[in-house]
N, C-alpha and C. Protein backbone atom coordinates (compact mmCIF):
# COMPACT_ATOMS: atom_id res chain seq x y z
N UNK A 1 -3.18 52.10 -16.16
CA UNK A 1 -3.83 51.63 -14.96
C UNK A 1 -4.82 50.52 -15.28
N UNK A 2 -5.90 50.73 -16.20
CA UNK A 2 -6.47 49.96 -16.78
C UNK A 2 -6.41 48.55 -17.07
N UNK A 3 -4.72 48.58 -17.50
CA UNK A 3 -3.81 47.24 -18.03
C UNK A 3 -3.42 46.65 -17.01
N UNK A 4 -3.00 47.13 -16.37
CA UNK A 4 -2.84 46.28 -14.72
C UNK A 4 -3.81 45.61 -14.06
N UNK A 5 -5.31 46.32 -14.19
CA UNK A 5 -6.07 45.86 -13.56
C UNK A 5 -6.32 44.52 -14.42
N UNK A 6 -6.58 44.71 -15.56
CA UNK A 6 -7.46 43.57 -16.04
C UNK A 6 -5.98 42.59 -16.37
N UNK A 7 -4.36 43.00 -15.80
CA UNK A 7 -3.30 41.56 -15.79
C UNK A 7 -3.57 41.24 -14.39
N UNK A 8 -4.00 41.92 -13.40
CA UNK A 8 -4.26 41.33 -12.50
C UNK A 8 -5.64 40.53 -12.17
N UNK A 9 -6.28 40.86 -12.82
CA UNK A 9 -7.73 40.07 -13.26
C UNK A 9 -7.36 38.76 -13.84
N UNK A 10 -6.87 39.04 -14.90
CA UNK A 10 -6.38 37.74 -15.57
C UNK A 10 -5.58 36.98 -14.73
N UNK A 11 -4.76 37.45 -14.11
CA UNK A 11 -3.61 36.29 -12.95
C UNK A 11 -4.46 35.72 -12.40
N UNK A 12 -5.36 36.76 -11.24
CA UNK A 12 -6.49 35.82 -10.54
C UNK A 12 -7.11 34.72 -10.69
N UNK A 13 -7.53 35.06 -12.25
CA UNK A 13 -8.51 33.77 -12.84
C UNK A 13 -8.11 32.04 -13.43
N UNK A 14 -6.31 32.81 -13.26
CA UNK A 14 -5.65 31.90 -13.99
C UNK A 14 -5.53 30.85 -12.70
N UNK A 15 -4.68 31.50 -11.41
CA UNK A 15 -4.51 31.48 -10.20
C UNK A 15 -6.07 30.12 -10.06
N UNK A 16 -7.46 30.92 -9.97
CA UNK A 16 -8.34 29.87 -9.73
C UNK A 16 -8.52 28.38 -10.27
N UNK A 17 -8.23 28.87 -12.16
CA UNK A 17 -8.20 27.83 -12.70
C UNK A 17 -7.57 26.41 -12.57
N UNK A 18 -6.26 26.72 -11.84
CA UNK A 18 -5.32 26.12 -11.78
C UNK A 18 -5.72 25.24 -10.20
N UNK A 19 -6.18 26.48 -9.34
CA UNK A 19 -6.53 25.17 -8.05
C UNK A 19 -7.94 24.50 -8.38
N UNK A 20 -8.72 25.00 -9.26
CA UNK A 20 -10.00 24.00 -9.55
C UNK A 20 -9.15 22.86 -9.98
N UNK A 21 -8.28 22.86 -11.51
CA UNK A 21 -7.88 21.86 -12.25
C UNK A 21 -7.61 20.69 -11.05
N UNK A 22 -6.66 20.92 -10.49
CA UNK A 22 -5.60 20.07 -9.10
C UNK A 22 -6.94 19.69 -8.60
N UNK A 23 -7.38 20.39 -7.85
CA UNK A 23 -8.56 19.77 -7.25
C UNK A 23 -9.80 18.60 -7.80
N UNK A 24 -9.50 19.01 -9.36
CA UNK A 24 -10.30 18.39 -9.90
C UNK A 24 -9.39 16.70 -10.46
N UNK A 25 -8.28 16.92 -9.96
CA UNK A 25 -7.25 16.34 -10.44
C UNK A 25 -7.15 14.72 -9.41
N UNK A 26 -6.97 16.26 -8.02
CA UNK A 26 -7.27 15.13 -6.55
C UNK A 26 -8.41 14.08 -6.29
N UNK A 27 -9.37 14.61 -6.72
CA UNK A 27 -10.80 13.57 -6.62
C UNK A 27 -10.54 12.65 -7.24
N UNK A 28 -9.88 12.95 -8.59
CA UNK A 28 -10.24 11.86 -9.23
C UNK A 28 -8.97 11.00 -9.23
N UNK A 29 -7.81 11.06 -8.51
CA UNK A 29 -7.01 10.03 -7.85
C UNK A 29 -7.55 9.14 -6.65
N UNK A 30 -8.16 10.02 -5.96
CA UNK A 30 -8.44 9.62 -4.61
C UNK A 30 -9.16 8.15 -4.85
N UNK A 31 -10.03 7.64 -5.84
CA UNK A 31 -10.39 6.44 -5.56
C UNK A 31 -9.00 4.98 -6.23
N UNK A 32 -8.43 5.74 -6.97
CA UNK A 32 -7.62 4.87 -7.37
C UNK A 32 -5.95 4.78 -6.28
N UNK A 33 -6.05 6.03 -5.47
CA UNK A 33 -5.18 5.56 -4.49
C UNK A 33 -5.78 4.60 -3.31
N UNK A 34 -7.03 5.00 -3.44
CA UNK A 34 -7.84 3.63 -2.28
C UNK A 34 -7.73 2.16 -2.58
N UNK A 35 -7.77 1.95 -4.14
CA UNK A 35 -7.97 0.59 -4.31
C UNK A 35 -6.25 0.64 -4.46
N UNK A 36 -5.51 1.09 -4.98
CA UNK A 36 -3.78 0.93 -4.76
C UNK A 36 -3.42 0.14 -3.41
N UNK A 37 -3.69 1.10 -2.47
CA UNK A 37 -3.56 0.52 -0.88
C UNK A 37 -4.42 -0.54 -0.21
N UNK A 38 -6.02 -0.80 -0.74
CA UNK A 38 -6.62 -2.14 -0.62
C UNK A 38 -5.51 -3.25 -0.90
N UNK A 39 -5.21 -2.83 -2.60
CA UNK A 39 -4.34 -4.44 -3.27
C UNK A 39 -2.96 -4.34 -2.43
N UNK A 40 -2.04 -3.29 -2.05
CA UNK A 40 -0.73 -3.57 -1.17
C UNK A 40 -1.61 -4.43 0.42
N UNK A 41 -2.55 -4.33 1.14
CA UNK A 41 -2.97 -4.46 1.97
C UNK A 41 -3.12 -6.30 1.60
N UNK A 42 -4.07 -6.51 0.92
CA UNK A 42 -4.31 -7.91 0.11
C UNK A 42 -2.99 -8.39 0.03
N UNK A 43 -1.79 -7.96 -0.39
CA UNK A 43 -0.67 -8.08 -0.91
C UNK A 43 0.25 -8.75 0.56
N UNK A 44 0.16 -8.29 1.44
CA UNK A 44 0.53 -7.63 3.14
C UNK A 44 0.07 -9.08 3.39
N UNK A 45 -1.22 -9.35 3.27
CA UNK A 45 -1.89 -10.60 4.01
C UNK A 45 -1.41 -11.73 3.73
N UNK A 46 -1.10 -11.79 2.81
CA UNK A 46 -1.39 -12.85 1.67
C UNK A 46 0.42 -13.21 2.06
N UNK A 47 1.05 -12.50 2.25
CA UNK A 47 2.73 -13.12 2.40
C UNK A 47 2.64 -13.29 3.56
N UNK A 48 1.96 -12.44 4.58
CA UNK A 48 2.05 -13.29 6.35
C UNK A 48 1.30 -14.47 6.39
N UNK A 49 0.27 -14.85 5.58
CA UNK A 49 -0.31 -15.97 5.69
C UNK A 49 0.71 -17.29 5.26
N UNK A 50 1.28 -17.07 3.82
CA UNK A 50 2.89 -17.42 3.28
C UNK A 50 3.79 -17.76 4.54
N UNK A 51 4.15 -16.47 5.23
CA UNK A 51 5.00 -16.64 6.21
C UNK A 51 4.75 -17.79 7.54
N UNK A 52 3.59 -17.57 8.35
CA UNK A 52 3.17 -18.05 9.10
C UNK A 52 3.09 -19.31 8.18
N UNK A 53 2.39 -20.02 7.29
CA UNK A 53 2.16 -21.24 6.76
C UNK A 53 3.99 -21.69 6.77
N UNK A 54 5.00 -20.82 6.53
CA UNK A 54 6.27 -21.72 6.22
C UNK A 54 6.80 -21.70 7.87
N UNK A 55 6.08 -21.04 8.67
CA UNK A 55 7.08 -21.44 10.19
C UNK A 55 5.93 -22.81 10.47
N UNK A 56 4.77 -22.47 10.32
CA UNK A 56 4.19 -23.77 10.79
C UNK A 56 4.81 -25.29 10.33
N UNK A 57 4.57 -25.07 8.90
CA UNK A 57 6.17 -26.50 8.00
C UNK A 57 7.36 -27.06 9.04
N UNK A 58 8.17 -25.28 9.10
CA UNK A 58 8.71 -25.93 9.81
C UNK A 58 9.06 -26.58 11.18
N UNK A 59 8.32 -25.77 11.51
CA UNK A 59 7.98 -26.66 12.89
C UNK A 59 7.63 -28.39 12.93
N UNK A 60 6.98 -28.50 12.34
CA UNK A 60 6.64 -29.94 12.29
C UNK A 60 7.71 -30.27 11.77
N UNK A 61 8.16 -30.08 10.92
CA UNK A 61 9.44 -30.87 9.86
C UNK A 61 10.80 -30.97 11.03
N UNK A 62 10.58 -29.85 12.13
CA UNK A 62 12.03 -29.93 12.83
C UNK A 62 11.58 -31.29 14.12
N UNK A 63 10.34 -31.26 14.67
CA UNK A 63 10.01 -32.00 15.04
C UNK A 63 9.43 -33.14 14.97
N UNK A 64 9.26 -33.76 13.59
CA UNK A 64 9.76 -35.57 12.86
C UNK A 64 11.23 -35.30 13.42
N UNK A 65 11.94 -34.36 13.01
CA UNK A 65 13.76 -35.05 12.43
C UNK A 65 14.02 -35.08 14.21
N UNK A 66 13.71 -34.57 15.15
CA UNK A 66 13.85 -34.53 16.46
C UNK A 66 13.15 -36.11 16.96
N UNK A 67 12.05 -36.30 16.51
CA UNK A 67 11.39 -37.33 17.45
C UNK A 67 11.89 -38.95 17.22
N UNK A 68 12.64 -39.31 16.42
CA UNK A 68 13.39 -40.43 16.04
C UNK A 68 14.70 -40.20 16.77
N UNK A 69 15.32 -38.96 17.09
CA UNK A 69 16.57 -38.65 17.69
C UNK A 69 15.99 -39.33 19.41
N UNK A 70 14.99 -39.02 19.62
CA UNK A 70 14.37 -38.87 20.97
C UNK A 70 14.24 -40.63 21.34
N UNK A 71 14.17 -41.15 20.14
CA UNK A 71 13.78 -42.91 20.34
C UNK A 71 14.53 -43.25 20.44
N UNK A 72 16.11 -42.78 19.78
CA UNK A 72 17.28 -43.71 19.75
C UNK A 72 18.02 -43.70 20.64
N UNK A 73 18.01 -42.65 21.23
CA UNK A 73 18.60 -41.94 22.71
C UNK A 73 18.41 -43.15 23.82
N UNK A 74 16.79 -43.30 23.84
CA UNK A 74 15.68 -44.24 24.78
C UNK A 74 15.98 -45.27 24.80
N UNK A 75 16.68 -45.75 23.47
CA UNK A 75 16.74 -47.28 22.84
C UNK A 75 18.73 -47.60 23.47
């Protein structure tokens, strides 16, 4: 009886150890998953700014090759 108690003592403690560890595990991810998702975020901006800068290009670029079409038409 004795032996049971103190394997079930022992499971318990093991049992605790194990959600302190994780826990102690979680904190100390938690700031490095913050700055992970800052830099994808930075990452995010930085190609729509890319994006938007290459529709703006082309926009203008379609409208030179249009506005000489527009003169010769006139002419």
């Amino acid at each position: 009886m004795a032996d049971s108690t103190n394997a079930d003592r022992f499971a318990r403690d093991q049992q605790r150890r194990i959600a302190a560890a994780t826990a102690i595990g979680m904190n100390a991810l938690k700031p490095m998953m913050h700055f992970q998702v800052s830099m994808l975020r930075m990452w995010a901006d930085s190609i729509e700014r890319i994006e938007a800068s290459y529709e703006k290009r082309l926009e203008e670029t379609a409208t030179k090759i249009e506005e000489p079409s527009d003169k010769e038409r006139a002419a």
